[in-house]
N, C-alpha and C. Protein backbone atom coordinates (compact mmCIF):
# COMPACT_ATOMS: atom_id res chain seq x y z
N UNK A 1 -6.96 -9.09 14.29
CA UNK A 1 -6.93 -10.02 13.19
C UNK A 1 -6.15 -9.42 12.03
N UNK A 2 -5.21 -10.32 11.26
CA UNK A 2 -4.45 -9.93 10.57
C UNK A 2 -4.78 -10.68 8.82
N UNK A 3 -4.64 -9.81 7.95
CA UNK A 3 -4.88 -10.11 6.54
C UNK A 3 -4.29 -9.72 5.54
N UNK A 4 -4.01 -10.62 4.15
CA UNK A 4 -3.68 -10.22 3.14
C UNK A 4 -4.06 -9.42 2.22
N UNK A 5 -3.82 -8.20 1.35
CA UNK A 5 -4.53 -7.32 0.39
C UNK A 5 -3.37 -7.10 -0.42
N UNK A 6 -3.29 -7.88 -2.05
CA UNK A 6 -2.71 -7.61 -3.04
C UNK A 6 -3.45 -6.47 -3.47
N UNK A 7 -2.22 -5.63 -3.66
CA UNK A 7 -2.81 -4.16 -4.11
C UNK A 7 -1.81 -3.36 -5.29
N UNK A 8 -2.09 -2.33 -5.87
CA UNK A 8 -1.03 -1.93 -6.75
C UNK A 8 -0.85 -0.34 -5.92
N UNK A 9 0.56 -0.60 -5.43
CA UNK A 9 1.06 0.91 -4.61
C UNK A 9 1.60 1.90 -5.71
N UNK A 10 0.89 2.92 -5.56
CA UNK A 10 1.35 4.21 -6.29
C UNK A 10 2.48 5.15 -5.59
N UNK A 11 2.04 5.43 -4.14
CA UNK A 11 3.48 6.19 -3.67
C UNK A 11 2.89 6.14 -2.24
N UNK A 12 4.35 6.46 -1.10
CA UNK A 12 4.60 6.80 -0.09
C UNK A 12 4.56 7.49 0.45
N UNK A 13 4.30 8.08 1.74
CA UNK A 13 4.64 9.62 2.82
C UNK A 13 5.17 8.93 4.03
N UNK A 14 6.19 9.89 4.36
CA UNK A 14 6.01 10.01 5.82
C UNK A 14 6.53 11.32 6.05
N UNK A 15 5.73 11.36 7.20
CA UNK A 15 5.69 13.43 8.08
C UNK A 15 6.00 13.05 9.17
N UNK A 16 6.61 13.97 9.98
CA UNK A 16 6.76 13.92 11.22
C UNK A 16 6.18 15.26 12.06
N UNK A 17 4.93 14.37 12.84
CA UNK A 17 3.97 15.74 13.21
C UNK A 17 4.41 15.97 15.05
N UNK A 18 3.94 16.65 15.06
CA UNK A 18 3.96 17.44 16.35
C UNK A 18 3.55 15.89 17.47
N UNK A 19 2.37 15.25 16.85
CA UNK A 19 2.27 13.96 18.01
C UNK A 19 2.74 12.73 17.83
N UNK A 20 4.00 12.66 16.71
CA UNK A 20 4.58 11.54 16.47
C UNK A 20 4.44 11.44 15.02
N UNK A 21 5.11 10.23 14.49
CA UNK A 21 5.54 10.27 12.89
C UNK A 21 3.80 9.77 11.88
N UNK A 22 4.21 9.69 11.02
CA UNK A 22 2.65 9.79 10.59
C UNK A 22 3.43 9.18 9.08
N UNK A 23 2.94 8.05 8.60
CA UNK A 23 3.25 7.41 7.39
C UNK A 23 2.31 6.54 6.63
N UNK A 24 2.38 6.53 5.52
CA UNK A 24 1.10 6.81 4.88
C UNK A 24 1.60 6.02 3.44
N UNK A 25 0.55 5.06 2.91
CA UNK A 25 0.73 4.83 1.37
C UNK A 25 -0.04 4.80 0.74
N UNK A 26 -0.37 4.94 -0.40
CA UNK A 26 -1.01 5.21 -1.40
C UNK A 26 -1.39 4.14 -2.69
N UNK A 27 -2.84 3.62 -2.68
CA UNK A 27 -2.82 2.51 -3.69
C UNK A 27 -3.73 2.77 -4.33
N UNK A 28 -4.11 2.01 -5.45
CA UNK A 28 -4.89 2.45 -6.34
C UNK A 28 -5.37 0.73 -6.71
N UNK A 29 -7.12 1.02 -6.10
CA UNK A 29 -7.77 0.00 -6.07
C UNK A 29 -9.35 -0.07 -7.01
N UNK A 30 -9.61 -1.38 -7.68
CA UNK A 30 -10.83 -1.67 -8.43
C UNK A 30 -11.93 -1.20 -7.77
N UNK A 31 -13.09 -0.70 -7.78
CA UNK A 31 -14.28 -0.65 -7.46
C UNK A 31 -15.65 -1.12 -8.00
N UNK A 32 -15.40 -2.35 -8.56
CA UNK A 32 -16.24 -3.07 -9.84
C UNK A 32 -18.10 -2.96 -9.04
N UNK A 33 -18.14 -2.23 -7.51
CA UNK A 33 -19.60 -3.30 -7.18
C UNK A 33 -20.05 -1.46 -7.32
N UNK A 34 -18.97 -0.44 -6.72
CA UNK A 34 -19.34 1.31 -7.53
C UNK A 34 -19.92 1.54 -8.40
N UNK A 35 -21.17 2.05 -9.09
CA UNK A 35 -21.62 2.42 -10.27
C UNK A 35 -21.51 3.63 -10.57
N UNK A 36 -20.26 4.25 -9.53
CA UNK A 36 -20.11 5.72 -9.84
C UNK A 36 -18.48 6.09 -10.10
N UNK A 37 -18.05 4.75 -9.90
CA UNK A 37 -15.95 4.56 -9.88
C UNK A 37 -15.63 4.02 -11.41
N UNK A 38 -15.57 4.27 -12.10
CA UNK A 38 -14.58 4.03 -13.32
C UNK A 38 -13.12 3.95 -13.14
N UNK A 39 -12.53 2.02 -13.46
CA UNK A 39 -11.46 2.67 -13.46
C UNK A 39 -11.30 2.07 -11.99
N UNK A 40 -10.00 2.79 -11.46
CA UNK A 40 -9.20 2.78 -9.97
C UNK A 40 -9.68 3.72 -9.04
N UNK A 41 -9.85 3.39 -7.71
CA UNK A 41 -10.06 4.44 -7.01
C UNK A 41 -8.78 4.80 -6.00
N UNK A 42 -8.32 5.89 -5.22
CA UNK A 42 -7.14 5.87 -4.73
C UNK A 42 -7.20 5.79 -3.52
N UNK A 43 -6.65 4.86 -2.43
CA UNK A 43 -6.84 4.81 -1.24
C UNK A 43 -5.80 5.84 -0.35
N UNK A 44 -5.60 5.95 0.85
CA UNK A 44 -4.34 6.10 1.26
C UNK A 44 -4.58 4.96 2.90
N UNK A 45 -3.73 5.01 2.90
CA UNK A 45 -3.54 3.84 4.25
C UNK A 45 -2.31 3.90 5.11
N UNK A 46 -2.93 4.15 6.88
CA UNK A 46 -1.67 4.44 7.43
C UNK A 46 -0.83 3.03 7.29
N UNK A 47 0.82 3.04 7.34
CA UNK A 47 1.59 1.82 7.55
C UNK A 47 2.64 2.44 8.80
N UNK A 48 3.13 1.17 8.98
CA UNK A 48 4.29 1.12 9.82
C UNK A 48 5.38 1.46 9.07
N UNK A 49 6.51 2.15 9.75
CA UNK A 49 8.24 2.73 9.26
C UNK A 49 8.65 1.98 8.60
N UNK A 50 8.90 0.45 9.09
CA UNK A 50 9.44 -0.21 8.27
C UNK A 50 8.59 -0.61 6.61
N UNK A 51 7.07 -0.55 6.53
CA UNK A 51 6.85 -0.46 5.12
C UNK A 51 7.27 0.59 4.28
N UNK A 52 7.21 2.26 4.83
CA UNK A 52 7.87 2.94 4.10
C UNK A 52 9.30 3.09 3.90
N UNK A 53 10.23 2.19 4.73
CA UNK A 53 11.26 2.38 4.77
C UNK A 53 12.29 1.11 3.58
N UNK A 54 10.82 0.08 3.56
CA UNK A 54 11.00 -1.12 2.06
C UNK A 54 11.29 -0.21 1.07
N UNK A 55 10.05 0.72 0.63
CA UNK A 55 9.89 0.69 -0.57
C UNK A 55 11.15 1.45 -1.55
N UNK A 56 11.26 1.85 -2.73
CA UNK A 56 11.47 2.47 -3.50
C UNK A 56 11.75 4.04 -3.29
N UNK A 57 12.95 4.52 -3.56
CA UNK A 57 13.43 6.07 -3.29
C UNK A 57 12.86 6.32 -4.32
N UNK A 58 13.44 6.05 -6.04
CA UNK A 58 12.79 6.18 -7.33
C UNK A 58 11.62 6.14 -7.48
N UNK A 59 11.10 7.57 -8.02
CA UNK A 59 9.70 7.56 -8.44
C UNK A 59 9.28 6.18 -9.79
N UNK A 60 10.81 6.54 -10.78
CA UNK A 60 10.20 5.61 -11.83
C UNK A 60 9.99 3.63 -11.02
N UNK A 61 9.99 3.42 -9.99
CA UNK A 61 9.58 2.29 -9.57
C UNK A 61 8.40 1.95 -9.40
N UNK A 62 7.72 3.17 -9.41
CA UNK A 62 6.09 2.98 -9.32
C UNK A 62 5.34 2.79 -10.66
N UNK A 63 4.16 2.55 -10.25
CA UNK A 63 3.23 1.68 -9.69
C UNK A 63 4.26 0.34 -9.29
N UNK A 64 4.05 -0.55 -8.51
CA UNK A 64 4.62 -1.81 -7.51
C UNK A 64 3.19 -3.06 -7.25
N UNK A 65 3.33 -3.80 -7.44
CA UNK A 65 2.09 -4.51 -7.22
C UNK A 65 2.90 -5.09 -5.63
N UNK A 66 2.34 -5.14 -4.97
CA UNK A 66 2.57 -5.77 -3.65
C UNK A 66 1.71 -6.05 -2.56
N UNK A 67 1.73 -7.19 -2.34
CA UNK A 67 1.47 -7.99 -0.68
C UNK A 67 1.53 -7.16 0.47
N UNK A 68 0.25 -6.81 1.09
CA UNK A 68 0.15 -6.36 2.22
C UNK A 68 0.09 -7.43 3.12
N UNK A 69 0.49 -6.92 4.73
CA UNK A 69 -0.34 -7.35 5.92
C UNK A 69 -0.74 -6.50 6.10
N UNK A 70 -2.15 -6.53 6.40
CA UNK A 70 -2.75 -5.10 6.98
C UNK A 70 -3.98 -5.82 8.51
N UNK A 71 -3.85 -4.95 9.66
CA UNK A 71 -4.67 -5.01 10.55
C UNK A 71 -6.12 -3.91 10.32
N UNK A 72 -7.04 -3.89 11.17
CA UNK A 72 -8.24 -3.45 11.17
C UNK A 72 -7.94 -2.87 12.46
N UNK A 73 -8.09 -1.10 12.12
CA UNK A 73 -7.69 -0.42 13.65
C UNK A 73 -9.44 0.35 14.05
N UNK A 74 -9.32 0.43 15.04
CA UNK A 74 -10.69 1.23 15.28
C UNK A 74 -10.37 2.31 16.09
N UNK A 75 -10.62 3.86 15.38
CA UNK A 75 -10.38 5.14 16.08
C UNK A 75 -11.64 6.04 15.70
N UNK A 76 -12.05 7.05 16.61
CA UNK A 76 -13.43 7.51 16.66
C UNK A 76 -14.71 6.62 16.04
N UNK A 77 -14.88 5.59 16.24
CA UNK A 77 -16.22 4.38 15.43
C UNK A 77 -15.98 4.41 14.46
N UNK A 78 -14.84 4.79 13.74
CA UNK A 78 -14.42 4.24 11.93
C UNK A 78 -13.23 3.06 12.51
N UNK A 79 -13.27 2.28 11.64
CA UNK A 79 -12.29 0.77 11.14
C UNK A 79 -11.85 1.58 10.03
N UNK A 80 -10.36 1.70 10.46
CA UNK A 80 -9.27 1.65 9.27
C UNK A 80 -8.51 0.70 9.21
N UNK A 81 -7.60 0.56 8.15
CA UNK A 81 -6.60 -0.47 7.76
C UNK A 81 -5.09 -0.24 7.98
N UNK A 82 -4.56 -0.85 8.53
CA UNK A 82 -3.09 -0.26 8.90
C UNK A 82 -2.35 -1.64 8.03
N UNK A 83 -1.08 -0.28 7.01
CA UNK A 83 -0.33 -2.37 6.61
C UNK A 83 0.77 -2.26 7.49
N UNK A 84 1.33 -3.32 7.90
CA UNK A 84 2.00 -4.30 9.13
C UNK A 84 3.66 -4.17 8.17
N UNK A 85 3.48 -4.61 6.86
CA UNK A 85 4.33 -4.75 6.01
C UNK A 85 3.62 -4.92 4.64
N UNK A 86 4.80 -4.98 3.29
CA UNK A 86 4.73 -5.03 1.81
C UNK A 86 5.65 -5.88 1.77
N UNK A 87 5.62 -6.81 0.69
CA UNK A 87 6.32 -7.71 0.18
C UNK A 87 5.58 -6.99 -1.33
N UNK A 88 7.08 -7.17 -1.96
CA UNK A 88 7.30 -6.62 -3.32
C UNK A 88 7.25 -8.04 -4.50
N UNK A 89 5.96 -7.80 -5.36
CA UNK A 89 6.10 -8.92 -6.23
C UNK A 89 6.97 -8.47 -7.37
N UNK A 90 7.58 -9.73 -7.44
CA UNK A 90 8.92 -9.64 -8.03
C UNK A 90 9.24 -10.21 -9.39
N UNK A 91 9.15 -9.35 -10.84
CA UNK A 91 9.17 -10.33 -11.95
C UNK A 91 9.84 -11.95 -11.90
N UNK A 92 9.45 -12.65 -12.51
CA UNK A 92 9.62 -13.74 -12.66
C UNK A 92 10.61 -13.53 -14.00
N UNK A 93 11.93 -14.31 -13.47
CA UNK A 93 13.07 -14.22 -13.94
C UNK A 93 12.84 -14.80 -15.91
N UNK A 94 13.85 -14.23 -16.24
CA UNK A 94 13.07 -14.61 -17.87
C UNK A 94 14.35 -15.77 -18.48
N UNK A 95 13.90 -16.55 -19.23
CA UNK A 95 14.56 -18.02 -19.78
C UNK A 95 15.85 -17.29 -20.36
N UNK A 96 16.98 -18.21 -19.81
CA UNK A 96 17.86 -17.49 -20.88
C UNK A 96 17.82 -18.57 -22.36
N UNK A 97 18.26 -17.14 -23.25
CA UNK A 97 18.35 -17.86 -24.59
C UNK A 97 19.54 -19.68 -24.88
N UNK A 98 18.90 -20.50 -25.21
CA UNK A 98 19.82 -21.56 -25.40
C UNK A 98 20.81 -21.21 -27.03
């Protein structure tokens, strides 16, 4: 099953390990129901090549608010989140002066 998660991305990885590539992003999410999270908490989440290969070379591009797909993977009895892809929200163009 596949789902949406607007999230605000802080930064990217990818490694290339000994059992294949390994890529990774980084978001920074609310924890309002936490009575111990102030503030953002920081996730990391494996993605697919082509999400790290969207984003931003420039550090100053970050923070990014963006549209996940993300699946629900199951490895050793933990559910993780894998994103599929990012779609980059994109300012909304500004009036030109008349």
């Amino acid at each position: 099953m596949q789902a949406t998660m607007n999230v605000q991305l802080v930064g990217t990885a990818s490694y290339n390990m000994d059992n294949g590539e390994l890529n990774q992003i980084f978001v920074i999410v609310p924890d309002p129901e936490n009575k111990n999270v102030r503030g953002y908490s920081v996730a990391k989440m494996q993605c697919a090549r082509c999400v790290f290969d969207a984003l931003p070379v420039d550090a100053s591009a970050y923070p990014l608010d963006v549209t996940l797909t993300v699946k629900n993977k199951v490895s050793g009895g933990k559910v993780s989140q894998f994103a599929l892809t990012a779609a980059i929200a994109r300012p909304a163009p500004s009036a030109k002066a008349s």
